[in-house]
Protein backbone atom coordinates (compact mmCIF):
# COMPACT_ATOMS: atom_id res chain seq x y z
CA UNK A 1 -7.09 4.84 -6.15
CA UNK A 2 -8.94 6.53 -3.29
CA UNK A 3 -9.75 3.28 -1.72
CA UNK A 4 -6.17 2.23 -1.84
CA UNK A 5 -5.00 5.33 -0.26
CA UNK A 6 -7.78 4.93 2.23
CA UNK A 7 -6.47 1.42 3.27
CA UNK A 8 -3.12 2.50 3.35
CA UNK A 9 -4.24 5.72 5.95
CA UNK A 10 -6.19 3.29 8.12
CA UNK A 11 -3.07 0.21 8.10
CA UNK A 12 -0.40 2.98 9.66
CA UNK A 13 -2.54 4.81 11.20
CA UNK A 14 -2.39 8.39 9.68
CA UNK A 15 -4.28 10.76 7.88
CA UNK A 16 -5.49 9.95 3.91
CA UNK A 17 -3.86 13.93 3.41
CA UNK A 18 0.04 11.88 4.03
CA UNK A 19 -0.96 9.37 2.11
CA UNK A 20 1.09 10.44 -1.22
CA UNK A 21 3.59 8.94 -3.77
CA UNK A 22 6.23 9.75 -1.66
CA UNK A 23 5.73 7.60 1.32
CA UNK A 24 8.06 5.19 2.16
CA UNK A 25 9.77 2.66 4.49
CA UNK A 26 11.85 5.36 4.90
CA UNK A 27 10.05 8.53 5.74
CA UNK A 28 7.21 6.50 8.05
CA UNK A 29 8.55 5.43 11.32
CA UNK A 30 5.08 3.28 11.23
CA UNK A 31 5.98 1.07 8.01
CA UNK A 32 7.97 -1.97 9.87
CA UNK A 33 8.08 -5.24 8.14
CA UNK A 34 5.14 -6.36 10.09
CA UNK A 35 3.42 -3.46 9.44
CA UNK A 36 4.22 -4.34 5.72
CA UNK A 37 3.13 -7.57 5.62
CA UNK A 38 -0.29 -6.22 7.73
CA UNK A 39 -0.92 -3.45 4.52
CA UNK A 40 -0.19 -6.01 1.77
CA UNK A 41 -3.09 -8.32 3.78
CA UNK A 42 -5.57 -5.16 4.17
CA UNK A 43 -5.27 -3.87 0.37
CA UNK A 44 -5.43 -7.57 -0.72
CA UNK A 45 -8.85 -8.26 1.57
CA UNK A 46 -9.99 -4.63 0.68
CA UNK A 47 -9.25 -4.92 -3.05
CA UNK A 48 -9.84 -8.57 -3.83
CA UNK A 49 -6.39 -9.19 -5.44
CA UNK A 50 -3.46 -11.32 -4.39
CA UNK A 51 0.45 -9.85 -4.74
CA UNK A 52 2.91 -12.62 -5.77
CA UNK A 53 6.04 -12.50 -3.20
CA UNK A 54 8.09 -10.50 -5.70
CA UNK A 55 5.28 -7.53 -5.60
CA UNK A 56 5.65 -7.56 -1.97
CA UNK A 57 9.42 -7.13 -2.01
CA UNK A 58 9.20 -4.71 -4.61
CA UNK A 59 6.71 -1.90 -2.45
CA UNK A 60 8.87 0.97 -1.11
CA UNK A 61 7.01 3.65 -1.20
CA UNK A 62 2.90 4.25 -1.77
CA UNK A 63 4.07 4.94 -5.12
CA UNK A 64 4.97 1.17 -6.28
CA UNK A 65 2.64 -0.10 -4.22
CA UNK A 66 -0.17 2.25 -6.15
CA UNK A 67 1.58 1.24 -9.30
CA UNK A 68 1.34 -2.30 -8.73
CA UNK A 69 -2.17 -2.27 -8.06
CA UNK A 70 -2.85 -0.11 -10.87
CA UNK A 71 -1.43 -2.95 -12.98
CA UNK A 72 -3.97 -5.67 -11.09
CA UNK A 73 -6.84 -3.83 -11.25
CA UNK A 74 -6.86 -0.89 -13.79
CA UNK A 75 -8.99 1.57 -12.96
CA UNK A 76 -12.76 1.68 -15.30
């Protein structure tokens, strides 16, 4: 999940250190809804995977978003 947390540093813009399960809509003045739909774009192009519209809805925090792509592309 290194990669992921790498695409999620460079999409808002902060370090891969604050990058942790506990990031959120809430606690990141950088995760708008455009900036949403611009991370769900990068870790789909970085990733190779496609989210269905309910994924996207359901990504709060890094944590479901790490979870849902955990469940797309399990790790070897």
């Amino acid at each position: 999940m290194d990669q992921l947390r790498e695409v999620v540093a460079k999409s808002f813009g902060i370090p891969v250190g604050s990058v942790t399960d506990s990031l959120s809509r809430d606690n990141l003045e950088a995760w708008t809804s455009l900036n949403h739909l611009l991370l769900v774009t990068d870790v789909e192009e970085q990733l190779g995977i496609r989210f269905t519209t309910d994924e996207v809805l359901k990504i709060h925090t890094y944590r479901d978003l790490r979870e849902i792509v955990s469940a797309k592309k399990p790790s070897p």
